[in-house]
Protein backbone atom coordinates (compact mmCIF):
# COMPACT_ATOMS: atom_id res chain seq x y z
CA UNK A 1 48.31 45.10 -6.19
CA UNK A 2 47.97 44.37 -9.76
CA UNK A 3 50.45 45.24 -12.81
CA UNK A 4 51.88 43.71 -15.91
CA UNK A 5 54.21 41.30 -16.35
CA UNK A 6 57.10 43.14 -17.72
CA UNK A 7 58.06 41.15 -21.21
CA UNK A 8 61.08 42.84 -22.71
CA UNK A 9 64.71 42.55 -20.70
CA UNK A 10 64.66 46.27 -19.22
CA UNK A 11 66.42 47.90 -16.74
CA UNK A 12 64.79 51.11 -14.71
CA UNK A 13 68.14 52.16 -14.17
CA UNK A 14 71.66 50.97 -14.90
CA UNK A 15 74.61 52.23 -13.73
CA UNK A 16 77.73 52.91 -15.13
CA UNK A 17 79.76 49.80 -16.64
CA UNK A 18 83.18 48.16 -15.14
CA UNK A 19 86.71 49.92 -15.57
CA UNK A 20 85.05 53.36 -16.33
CA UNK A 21 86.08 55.31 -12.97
CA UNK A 22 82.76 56.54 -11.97
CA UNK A 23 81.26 56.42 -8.67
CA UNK A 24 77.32 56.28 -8.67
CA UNK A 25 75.18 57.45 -5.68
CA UNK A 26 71.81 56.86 -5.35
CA UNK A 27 69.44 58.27 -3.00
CA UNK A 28 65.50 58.14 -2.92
CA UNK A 29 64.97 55.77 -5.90
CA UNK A 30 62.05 53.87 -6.59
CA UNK A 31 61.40 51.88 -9.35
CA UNK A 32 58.23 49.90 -10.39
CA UNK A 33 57.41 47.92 -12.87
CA UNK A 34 60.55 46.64 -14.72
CA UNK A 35 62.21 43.47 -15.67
CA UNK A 36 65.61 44.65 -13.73
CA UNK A 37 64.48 47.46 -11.53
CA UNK A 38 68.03 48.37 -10.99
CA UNK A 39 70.96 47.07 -13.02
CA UNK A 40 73.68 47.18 -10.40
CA UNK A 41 78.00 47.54 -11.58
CA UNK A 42 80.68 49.08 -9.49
CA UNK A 43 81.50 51.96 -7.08
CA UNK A 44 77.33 51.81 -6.71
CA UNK A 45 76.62 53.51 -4.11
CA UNK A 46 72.68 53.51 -2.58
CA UNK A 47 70.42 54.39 0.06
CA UNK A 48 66.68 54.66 0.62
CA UNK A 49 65.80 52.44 -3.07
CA UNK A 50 62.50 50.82 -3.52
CA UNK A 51 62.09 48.29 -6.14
CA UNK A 52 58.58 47.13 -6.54
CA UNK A 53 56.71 45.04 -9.14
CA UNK A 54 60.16 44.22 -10.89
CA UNK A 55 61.07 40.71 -12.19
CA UNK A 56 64.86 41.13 -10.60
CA UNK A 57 65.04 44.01 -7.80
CA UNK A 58 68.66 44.71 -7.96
CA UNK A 59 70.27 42.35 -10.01
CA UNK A 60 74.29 42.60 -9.58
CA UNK A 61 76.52 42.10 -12.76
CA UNK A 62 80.21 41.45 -12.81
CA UNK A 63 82.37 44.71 -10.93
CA UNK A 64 86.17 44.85 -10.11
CA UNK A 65 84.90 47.38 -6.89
CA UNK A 66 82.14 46.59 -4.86
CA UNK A 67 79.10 48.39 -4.09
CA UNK A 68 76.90 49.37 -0.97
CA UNK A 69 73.46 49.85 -0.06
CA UNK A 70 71.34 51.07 3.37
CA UNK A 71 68.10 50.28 2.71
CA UNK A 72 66.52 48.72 0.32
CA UNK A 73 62.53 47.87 0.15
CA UNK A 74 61.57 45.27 -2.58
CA UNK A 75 57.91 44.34 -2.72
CA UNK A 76 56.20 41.74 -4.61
CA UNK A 77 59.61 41.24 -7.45
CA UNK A 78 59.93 37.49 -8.25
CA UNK A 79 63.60 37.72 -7.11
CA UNK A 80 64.35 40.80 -4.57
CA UNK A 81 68.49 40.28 -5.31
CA UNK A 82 69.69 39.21 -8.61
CA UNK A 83 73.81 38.32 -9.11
CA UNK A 84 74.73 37.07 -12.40
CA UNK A 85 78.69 38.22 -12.45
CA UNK A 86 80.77 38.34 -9.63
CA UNK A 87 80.48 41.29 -7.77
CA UNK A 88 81.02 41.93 -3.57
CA UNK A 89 78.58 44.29 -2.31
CA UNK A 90 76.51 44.90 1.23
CA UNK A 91 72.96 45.29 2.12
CA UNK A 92 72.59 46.75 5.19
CA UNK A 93 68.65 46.94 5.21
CA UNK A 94 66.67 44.45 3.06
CA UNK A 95 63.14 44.82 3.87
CA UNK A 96 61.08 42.68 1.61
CA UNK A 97 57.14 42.56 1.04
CA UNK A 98 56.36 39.03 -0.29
CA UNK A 99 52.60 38.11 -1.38
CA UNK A 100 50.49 36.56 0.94
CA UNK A 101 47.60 33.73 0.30
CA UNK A 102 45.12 34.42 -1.67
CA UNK A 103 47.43 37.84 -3.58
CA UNK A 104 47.88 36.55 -6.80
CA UNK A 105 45.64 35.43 -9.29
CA UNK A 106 46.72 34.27 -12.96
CA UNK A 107 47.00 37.88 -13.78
CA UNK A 108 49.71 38.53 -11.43
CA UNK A 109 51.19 35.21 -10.30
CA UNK A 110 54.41 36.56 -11.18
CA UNK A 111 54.48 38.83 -8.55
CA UNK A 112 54.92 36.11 -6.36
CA UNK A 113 58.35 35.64 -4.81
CA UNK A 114 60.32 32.68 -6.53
CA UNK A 115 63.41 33.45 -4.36
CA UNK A 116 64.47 36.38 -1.97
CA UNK A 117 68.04 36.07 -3.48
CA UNK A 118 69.18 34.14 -6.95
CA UNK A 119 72.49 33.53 -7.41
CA UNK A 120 72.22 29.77 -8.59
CA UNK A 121 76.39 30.63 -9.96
CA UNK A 122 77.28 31.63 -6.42
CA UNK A 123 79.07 34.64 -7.93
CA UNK A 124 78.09 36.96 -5.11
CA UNK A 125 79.93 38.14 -2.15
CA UNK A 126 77.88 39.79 0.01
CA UNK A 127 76.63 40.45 3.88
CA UNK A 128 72.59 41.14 3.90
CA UNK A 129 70.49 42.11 6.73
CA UNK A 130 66.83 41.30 5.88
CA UNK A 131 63.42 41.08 6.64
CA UNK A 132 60.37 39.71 5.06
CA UNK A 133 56.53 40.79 5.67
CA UNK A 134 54.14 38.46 3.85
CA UNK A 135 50.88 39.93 2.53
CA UNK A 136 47.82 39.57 5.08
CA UNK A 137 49.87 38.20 7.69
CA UNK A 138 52.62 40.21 8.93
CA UNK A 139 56.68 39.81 9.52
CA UNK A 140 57.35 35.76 8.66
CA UNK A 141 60.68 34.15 9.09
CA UNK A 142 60.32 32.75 5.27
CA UNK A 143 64.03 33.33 3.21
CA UNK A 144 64.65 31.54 0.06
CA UNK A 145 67.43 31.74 -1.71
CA UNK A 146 68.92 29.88 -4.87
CA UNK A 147 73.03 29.47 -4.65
CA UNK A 148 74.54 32.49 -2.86
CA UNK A 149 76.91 30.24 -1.27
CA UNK A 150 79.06 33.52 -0.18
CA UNK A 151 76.13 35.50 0.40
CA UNK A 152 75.99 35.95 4.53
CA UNK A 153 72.23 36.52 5.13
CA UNK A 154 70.81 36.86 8.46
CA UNK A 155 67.18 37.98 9.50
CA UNK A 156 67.21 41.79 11.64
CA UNK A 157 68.06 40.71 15.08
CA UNK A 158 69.29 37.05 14.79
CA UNK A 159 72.91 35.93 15.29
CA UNK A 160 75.02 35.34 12.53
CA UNK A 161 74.89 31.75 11.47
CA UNK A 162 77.16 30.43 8.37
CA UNK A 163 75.49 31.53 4.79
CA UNK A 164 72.02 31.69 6.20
């Protein structure tokens, strides 16, 4: 799969800012093809999202309320989870796609996963369920994160073990 680099800061969707009393539900969402696929703030509400070709999947700014998701597909976005202001939120399905050898090229080299979650501020609170298929190969225990330091993420079917 092959697509531009997005090169402007742009969201797919954002939803509605902090301290404005509305509660957003999303259902059947995809996005493709963004910098921010979806530009998460409070009382978000989502289920059945996929993010694909995006520079940030969901990237989580600052929220008084948290926010929920079911499941949520991200293939092939640099960074599948995004925080950069303190917000709590849940992920109860994370089912990434990440490229495989031999995917990218210099055309789309972007496309290849820098970290499943970036939060190098650790302003996230969060419990995540994932999993990760690589390209060509099939489901890989491969996770990377950068800070997340109160995200709990555990693989589909492991025990829960401290932050990872």
């Amino acid at each position: 799969m092959q697509s531009s680099k997005p090169t402007h800061g742009t969201s797919g969707l954002i939803t509605p800012a902090c301290n404005n009393a509305a509660l957003t539900i999303l259902r059947n969402v995809v996005v493709t093809g963004y910098h921010t696929g979806i530009l998460v703030n409070e009382h978000t509400d989502g289920d059945n999202i996929n993010l694909a070709s995006d520079i940030n999947g969901l990237e989580f700014v600052f929220a008084h309320h948290a926010s929920r998701f079911g499941r949520v597909g991200a293939q092939r976005c640099t960074h599948a989870i995004t925080v950069t202001g303190k917000h709590g939120f849940s992920i109860e399905q994370l089912d990434m796609e990440i490229a495989g050898k031999g995917q990218t090229n210099s055309n789309n080299q972007w496309q290849a996963t820098a970290y499943n979650i970036k939060d190098p501020d650790n302003l996230g609170m969060a419990d995540i369920n994932y999993w990760v298929v690589e390209g060509d190969v099939g489901a890989v225990e491969k996770f990377t994160r950068n800070g997340g330091a109160s995200i709990r993420a555990r693989r589909i079917g492991s025990a829960p073990v401290g932050n990872h």
